[in-house]
Protein backbone atom coordinates (compact mmCIF):
# COMPACT_ATOMS: atom_id res chain seq x y z
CA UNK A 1 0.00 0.00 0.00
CA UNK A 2 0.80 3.59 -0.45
CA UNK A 3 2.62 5.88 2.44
CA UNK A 4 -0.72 7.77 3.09
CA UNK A 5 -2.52 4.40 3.28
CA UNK A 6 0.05 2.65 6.01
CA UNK A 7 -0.50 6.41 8.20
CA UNK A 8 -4.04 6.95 8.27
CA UNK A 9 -3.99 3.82 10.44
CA UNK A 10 -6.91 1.04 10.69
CA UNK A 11 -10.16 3.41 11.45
CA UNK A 12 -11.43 3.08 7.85
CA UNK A 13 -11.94 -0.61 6.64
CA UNK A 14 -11.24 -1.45 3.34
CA UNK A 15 -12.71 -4.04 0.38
CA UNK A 16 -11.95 -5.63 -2.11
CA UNK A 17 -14.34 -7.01 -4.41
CA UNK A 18 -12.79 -9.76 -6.90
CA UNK A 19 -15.25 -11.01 -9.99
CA UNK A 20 -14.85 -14.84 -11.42
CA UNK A 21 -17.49 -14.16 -13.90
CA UNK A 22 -19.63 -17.01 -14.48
CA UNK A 23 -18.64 -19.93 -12.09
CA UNK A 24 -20.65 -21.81 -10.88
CA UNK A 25 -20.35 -22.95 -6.78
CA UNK A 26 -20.14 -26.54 -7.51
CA UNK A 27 -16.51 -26.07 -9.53
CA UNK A 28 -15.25 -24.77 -6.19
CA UNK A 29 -17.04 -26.62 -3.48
CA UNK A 30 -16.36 -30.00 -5.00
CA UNK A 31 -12.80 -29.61 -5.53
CA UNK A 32 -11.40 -28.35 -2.38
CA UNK A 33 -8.18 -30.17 -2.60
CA UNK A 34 -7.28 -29.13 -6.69
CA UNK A 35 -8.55 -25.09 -5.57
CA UNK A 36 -7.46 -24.65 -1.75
CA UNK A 37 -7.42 -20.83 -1.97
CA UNK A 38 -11.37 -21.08 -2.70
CA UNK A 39 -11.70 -23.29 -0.33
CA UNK A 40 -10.01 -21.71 2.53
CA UNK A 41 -11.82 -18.40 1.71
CA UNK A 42 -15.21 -20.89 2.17
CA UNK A 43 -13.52 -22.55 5.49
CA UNK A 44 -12.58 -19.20 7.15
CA UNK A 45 -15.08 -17.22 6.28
CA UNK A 46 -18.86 -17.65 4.28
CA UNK A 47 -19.40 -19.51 1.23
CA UNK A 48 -22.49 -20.61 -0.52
CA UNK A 49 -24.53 -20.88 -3.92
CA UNK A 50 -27.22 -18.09 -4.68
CA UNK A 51 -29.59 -17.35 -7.61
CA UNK A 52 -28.64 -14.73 -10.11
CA UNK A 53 -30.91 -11.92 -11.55
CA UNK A 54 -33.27 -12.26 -14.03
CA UNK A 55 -32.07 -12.87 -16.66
CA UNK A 56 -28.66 -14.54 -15.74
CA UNK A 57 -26.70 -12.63 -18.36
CA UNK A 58 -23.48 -10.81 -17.85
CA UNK A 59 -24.75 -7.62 -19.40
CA UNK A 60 -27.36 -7.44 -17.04
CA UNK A 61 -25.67 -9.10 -14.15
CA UNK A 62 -22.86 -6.42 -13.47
CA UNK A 63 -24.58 -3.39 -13.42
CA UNK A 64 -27.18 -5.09 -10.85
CA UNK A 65 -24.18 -6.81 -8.75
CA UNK A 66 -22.34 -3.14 -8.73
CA UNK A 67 -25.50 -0.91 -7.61
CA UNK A 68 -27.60 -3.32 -5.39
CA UNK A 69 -30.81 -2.95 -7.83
CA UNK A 70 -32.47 -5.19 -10.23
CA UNK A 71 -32.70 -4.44 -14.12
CA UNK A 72 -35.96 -2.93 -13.28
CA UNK A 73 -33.78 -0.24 -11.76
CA UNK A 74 -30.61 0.30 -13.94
CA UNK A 75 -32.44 0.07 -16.90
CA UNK A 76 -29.92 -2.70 -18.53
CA UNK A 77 -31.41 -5.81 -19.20
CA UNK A 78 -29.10 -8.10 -21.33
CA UNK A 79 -26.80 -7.37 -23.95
CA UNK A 80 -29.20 -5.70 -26.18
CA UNK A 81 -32.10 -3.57 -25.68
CA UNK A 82 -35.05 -1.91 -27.01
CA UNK A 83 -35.50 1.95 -27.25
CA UNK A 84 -38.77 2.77 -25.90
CA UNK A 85 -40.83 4.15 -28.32
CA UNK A 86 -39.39 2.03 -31.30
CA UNK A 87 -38.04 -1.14 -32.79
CA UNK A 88 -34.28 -0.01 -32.70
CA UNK A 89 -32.16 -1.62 -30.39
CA UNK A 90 -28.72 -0.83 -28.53
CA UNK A 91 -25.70 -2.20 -26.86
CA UNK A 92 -26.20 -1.01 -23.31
CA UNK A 93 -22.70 0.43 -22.01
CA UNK A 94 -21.71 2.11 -18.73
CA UNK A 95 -23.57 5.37 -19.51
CA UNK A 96 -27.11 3.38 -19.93
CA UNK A 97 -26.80 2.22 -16.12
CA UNK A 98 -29.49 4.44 -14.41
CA UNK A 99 -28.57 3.11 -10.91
CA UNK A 100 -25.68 4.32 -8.47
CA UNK A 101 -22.39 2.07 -8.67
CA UNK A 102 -20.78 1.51 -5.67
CA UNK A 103 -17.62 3.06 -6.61
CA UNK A 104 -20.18 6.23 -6.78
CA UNK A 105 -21.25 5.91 -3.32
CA UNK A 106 -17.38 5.51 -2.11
CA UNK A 107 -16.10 8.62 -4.30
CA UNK A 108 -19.14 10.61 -2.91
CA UNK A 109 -18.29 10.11 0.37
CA UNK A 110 -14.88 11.15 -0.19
CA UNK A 111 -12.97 7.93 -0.65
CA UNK A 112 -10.44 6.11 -3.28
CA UNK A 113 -12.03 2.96 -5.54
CA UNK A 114 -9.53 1.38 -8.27
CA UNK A 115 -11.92 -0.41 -10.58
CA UNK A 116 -11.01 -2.93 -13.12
CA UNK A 117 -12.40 -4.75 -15.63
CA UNK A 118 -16.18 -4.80 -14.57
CA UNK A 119 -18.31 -5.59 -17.56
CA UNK A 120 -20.62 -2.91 -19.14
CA UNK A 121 -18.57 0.45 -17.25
CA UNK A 122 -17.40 1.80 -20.79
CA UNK A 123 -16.73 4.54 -21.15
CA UNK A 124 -14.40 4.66 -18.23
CA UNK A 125 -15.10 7.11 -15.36
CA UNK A 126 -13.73 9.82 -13.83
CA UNK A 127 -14.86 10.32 -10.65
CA UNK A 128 -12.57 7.41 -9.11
CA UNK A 129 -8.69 7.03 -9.09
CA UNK A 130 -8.29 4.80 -11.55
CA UNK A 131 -10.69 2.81 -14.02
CA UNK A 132 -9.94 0.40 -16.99
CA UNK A 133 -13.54 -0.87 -18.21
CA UNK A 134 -14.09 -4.22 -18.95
CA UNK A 135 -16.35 -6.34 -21.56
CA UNK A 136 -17.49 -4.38 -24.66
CA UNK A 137 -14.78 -1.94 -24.72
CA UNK A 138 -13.32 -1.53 -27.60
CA UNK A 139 -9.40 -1.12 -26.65
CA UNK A 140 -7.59 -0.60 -23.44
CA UNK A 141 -6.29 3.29 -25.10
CA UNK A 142 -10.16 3.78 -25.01
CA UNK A 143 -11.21 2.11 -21.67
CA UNK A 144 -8.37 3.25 -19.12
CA UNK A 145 -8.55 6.48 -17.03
CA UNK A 146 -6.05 7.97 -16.23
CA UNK A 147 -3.10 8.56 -19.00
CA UNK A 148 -0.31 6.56 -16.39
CA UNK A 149 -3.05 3.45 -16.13
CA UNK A 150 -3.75 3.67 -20.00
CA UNK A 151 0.18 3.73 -20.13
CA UNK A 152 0.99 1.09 -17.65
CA UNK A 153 -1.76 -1.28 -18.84
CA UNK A 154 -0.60 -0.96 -22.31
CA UNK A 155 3.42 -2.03 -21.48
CA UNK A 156 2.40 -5.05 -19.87
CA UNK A 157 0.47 -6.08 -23.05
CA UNK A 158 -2.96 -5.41 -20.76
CA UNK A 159 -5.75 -7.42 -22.33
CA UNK A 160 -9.30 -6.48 -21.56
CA UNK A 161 -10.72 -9.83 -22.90
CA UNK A 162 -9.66 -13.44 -24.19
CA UNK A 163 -9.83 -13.67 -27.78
CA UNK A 164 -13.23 -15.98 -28.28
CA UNK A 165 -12.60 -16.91 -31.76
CA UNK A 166 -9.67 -18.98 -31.32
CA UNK A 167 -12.44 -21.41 -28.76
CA UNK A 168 -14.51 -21.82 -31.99
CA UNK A 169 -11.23 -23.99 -33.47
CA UNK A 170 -11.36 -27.58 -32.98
CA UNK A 171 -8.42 -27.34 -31.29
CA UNK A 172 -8.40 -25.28 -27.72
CA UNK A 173 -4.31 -25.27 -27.18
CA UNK A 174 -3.88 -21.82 -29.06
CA UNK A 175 -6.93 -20.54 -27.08
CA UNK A 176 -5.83 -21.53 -23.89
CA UNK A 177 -2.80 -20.20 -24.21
CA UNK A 178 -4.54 -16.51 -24.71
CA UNK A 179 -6.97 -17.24 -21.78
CA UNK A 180 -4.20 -17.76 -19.68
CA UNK A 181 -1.96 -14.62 -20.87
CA UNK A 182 -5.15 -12.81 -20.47
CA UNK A 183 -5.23 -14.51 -16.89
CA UNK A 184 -1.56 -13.25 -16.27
CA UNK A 185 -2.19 -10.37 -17.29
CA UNK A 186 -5.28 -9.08 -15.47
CA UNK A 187 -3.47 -10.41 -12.10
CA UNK A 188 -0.19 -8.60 -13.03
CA UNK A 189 -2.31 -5.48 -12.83
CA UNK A 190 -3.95 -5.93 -10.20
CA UNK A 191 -1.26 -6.88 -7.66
CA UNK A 192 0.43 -3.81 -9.36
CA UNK A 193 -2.51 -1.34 -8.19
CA UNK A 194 -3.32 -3.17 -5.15
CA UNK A 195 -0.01 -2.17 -3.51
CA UNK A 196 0.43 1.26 -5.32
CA UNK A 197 -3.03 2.77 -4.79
CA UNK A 198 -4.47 4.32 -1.48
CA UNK A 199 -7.73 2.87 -2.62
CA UNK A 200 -10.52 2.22 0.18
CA UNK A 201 -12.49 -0.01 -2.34
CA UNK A 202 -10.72 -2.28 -5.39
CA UNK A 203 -12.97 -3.76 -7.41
CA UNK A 204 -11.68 -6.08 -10.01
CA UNK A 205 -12.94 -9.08 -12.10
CA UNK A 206 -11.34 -11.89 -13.84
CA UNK A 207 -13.73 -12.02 -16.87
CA UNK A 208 -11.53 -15.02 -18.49
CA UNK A 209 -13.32 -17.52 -16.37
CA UNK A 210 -16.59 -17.15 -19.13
CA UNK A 211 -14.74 -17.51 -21.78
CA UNK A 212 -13.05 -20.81 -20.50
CA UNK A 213 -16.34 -21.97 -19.67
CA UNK A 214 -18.03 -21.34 -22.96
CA UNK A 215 -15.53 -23.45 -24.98
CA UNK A 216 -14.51 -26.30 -21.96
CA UNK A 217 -17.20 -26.21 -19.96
CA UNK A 218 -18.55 -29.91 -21.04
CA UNK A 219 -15.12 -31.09 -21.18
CA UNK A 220 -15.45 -30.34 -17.60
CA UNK A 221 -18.55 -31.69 -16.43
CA UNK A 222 -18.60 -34.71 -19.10
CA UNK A 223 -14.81 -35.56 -18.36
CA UNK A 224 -13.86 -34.41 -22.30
CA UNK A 225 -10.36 -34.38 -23.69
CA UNK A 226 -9.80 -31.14 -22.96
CA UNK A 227 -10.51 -31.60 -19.16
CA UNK A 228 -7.12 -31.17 -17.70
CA UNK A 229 -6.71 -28.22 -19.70
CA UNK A 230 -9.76 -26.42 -17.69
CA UNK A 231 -8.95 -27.81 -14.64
CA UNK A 232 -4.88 -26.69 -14.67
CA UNK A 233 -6.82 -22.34 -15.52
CA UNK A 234 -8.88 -22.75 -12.85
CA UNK A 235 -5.65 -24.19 -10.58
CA UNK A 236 -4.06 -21.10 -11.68
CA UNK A 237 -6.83 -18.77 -10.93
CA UNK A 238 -7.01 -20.37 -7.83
CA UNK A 239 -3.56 -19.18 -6.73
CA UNK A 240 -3.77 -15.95 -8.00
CA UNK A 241 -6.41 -15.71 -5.50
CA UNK A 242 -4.48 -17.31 -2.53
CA UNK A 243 -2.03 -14.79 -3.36
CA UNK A 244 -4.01 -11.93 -3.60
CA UNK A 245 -5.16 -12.85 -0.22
CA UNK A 246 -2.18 -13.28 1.40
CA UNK A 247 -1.20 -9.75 0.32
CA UNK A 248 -4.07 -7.75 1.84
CA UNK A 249 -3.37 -5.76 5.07
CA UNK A 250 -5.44 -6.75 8.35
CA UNK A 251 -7.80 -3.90 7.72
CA UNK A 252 -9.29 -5.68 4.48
CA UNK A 253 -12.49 -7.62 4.11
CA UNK A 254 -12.22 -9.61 0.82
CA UNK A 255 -15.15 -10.53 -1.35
CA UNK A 256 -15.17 -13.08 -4.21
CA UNK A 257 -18.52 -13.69 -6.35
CA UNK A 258 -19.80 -14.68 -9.69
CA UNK A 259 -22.36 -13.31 -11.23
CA UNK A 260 -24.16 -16.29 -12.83
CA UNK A 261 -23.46 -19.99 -12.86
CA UNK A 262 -22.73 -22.20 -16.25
CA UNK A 263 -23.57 -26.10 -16.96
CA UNK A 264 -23.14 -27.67 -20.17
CA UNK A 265 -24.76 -26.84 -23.50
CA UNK A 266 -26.60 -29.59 -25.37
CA UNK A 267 -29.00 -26.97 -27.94
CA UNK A 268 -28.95 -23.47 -28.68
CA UNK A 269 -32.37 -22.49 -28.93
CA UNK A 270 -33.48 -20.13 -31.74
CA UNK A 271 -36.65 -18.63 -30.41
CA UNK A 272 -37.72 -16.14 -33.06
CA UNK A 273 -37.63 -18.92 -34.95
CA UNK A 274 -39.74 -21.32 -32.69
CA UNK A 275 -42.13 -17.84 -32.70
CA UNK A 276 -42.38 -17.57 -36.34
CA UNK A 277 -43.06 -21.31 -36.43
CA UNK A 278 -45.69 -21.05 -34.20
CA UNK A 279 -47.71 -18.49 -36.16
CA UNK A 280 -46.25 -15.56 -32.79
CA UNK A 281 -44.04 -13.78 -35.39
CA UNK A 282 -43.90 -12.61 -38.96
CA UNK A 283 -41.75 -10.17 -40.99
CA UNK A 284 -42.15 -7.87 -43.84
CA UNK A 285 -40.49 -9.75 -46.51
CA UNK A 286 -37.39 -12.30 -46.66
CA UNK A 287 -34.58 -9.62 -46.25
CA UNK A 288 -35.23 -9.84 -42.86
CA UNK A 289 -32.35 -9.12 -39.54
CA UNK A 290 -33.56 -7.26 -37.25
CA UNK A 291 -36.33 -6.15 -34.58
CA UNK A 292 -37.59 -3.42 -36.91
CA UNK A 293 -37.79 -6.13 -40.36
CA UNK A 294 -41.30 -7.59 -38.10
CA UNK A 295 -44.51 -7.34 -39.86
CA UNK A 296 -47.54 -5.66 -38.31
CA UNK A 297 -49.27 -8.99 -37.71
CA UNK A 298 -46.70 -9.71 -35.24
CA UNK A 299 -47.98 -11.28 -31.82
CA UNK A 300 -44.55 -11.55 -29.94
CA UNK A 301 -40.65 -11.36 -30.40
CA UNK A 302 -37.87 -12.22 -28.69
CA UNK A 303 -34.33 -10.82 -27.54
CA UNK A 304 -31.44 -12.48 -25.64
CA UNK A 305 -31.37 -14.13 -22.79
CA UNK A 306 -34.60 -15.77 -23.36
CA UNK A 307 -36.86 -12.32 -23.31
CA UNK A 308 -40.20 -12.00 -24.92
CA UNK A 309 -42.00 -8.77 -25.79
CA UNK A 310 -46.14 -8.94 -26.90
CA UNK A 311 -46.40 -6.76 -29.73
CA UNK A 312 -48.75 -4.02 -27.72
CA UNK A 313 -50.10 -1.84 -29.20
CA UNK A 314 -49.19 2.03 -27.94
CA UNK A 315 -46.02 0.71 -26.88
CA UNK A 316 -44.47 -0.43 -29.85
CA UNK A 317 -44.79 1.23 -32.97
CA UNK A 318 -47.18 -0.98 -35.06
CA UNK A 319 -48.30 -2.95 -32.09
CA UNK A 320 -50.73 -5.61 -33.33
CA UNK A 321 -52.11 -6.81 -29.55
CA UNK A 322 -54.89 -4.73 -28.04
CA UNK A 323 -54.38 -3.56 -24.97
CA UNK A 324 -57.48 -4.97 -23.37
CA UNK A 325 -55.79 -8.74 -24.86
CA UNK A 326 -52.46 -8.22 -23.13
CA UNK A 327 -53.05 -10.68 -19.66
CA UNK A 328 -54.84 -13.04 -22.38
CA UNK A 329 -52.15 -13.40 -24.74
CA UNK A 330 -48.70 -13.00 -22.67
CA UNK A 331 -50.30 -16.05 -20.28
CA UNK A 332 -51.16 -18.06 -23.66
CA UNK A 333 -47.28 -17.58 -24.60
CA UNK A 334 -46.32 -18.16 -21.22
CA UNK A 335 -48.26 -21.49 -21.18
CA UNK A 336 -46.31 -22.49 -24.82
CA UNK A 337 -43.18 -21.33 -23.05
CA UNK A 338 -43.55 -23.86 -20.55
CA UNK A 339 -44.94 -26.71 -22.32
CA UNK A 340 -41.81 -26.52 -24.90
CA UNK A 341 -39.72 -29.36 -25.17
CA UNK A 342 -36.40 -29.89 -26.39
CA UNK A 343 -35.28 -33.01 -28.67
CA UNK A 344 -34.58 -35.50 -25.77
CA UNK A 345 -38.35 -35.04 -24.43
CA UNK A 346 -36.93 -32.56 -21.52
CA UNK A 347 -38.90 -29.04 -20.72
CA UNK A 348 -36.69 -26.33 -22.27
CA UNK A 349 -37.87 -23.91 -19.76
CA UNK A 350 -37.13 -24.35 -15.99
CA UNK A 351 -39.77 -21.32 -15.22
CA UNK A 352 -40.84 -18.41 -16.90
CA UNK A 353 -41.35 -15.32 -15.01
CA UNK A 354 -43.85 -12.18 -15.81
CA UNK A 355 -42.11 -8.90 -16.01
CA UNK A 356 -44.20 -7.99 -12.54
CA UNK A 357 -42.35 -10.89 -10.28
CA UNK A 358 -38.64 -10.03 -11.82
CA UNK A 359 -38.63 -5.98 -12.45
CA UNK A 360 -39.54 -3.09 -10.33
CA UNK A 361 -38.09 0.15 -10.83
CA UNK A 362 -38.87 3.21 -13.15
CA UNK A 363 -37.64 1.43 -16.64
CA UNK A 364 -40.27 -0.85 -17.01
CA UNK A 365 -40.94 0.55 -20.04
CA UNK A 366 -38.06 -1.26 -22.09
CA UNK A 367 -38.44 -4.13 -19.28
CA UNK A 368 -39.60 -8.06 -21.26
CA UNK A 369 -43.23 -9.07 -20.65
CA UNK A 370 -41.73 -12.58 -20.09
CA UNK A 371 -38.34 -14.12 -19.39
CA UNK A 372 -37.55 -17.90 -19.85
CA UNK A 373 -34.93 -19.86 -17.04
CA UNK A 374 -33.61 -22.21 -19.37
CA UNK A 375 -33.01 -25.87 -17.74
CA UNK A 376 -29.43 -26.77 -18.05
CA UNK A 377 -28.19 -27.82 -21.26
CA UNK A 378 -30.58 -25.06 -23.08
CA UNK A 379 -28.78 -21.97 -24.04
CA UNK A 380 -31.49 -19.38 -25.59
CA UNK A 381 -30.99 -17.38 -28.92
CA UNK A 382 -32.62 -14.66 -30.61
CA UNK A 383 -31.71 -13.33 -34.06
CA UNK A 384 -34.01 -11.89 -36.71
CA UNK A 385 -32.41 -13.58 -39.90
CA UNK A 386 -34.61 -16.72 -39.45
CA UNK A 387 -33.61 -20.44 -41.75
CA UNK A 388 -32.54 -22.03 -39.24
CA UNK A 389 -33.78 -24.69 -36.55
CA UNK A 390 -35.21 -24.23 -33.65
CA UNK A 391 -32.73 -26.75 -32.17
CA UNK A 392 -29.45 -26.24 -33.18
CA UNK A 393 -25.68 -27.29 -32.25
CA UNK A 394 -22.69 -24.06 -32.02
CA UNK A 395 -19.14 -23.88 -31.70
CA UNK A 396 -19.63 -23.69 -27.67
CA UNK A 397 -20.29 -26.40 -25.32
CA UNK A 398 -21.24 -24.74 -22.27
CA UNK A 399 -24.05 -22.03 -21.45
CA UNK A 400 -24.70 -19.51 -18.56
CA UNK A 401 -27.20 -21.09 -15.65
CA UNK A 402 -29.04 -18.95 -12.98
CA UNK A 403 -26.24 -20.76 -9.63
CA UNK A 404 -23.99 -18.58 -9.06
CA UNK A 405 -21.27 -18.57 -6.04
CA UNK A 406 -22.48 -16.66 -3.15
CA UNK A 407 -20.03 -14.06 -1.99
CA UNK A 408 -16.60 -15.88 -0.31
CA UNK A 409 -15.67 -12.86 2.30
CA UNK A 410 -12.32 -13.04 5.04
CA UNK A 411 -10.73 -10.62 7.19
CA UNK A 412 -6.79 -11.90 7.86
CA UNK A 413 -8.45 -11.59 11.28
CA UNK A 414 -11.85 -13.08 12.73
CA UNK A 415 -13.73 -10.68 14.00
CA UNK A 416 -17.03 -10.41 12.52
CA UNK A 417 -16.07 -11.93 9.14
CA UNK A 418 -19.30 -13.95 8.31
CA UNK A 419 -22.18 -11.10 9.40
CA UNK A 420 -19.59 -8.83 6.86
CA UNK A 421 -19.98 -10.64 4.06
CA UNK A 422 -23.84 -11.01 4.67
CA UNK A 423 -24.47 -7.32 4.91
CA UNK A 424 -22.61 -7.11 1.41
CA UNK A 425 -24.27 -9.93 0.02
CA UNK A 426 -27.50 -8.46 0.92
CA UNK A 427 -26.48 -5.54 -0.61
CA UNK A 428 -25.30 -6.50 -3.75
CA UNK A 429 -27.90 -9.28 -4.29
CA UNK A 430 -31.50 -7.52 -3.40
């Protein structure tokens, strides 16, 4: 720590919050003796699976995870979204978060947060000491604030993300080899600002773990060829976080969470599709590949993760179901929803939940009528360009699942280290 930070004594507690973006509890709990950092964070002080937000999608996740408040709230609901008013749609990015971050409520009252690599923060901010933003930035010259991070981050060949082409090759060596410089990488930095910044919160996530999971994920679970290769990143992520540990002064309660779970992926499930099939959705002619290509006869459409809009009219622009038919036909969907049924006979959907049970908050207005929780093994697509089945196969083999982690917290010292990380689970998780 800085000289400042070793002077102003231990009156102020400090956190740090460290993201392993999409792991599931299980991977941890049931491998105590391959990941003993994990599991001594889980011995020594709380450990546990929760539930994710609806929908379980990193786009979504993050800004709930960082402000306390569901999508209903922030106004971000999964990696794309509708404006209200239309059929165009958007890539929500840091400045479409309507809630406060919690790196907001630290710098408002005065305090230092280094923040690192959360998803959906571009552009970076300025109101903290230091940010590099993490998933959907475009380059770390564009996502780090200030100059001397930007400049740092850039001569240790910083990478914000793994590259997730190379896990659509047949072979995973060359892409496991950039998810574990990535790896490197993002714990070089962090190490490096953990013991040069006064910071009173860090906040930093390792967003690699997703991408491993996408591509290995069944090699995993269904003991694949390409097992040992997951198992020997998550050893190594493992130690980064033993070390990370040991490092922290006294004064330090440590978090670690996920922000959804995974399993692995038997179908992608093309929904517009299954819509159109069904007689829900229609388009204007066959050049069709987008939201705004949908013909006015149009019942229903769908957007990732598994969200379903009625067509209403005086809400969307040539909304084709009366408002007095609303209840009527978004219980008839939901009732098709549930009754759907993949190739092996299983229910595709593990529940489907009305926009009233999973949102509250003043952006309702762009908030889905429905949302499907796939059952494992189901990973839910959209798309507008249509041709293709409802069931498919892709190039990944594992899919994001509603279990996530539940918050790991420790201070070096006992006192009071399980009710700690409940008041910040609470908090991040309401």
């Amino acid at each position: 720590m800085g000289l400042f930070d070793r002077l102003r004594g231990e009156s102020d507690p400090r956190v740090v919050f460290l993201g392993i973006d999409g792991v599931p509890f299980s991977l941890l709990d049931e491998h105590p003796d391959e990941f003993p950092n994990f599991a001594a964070l889980a011995d020594e002080g709380s450990a546990g699976p929760i539930d994710s937000i609806v929908p379980p999608e990193s786009s979504a996740c993050w800004p709930s995870l960082t402000t306390g408040v569901n999508p209903g709230e922030t106004g971000v609901y999964g990696f794309q979204d509708r404006e209200v008013g239309t059929y165009d749609t958007y890539v929500p990015m840091g400045r479409d978060v309507q809630a406060t971050r919690l790196w907001d409520r630290v710098a408002n009252d005065g305090r230092d947060a280094t923040v690192m690599n959360v998803p959906v923060t571009f552009p970076p901010q300025r109101n903290v000491q230091r940010m590099v933003s993490g998933f959907l930035s475009p380059s770390v010259e564009k996502a780090a604030y200030p100059d001397d991070l930007r400049d740092y981050l850039q001569s240790i060949d910083y990478k914000i993300d793994a590259d997730v082409k190379q896990g659509h090759e047949e072979d995973k060596e060359p892409f496991m080899q950039d998810a574990h410089e990535t790896l490197d990488k993002r714990y070089e930095a962090f190490t490096h600002y953990l013991e040069q910044d006064d910071w009173d919160l860090f906040f930093g996530v390792f967003m690699t773990t997703d991408r491993v999971n996408h591509f290995l994920f069944e090699d995993y679970e269904r003991d694949g060829p390409n097992k040992d290769a997951f198992m020997e990143f998550y050893r190594q992520l493992d130690e980064y976080i033993g070390n990370i540990r040991e490092m922290l002064p006294d004064d330090t309660t440590l978090v670690v969470a996920s922000d959804h779970g995974f399993t692995s992926l038997d179908y992608e499930v093309h929904l517009n599709e299954w819509l159109e099939q069904e007689g829900w959705l229609s388009y204007q002619d066959d050049d069709h590949e987008e939201l705004g290509d949908i013909a006015d006869d149009t019942r229903a459409y769908s957007l990732i993760p598994g969200r379903f809009y009625v067509n209403l009219e005086n809400r969307e622009p040539r909304g084709s179901v009366p408002e007095a038919e609303y209840d009527a036909v978004r219980d008839e969907l939901k009732a098709e929803l549930e009754a759907l049924e993949g190739p092996d006979g299983r229910k595709v959907c593990e529940r489907v939940v009305e926009k009233q049970q999973a949102f509250r908050g003043d952006h309702d207005d762009i908030a889905p009528d429905l949302v499907a929780i796939p059952n494992h093994g189901f990973d839910l697509k959209a798309g507008f360009t249509g041709g293709s089945d409802v069931f498919a196969d892709g190039p990944e083999t594992g899919c994001t699942a509603s279990t996530t982690p539940r918050c790991s917290s420790t201070h070096p010292t006992p006192i009071s280290r399980t009710a700690t990380c409940s008041t910040s689970r609470r908090r991040f998780w309401s």
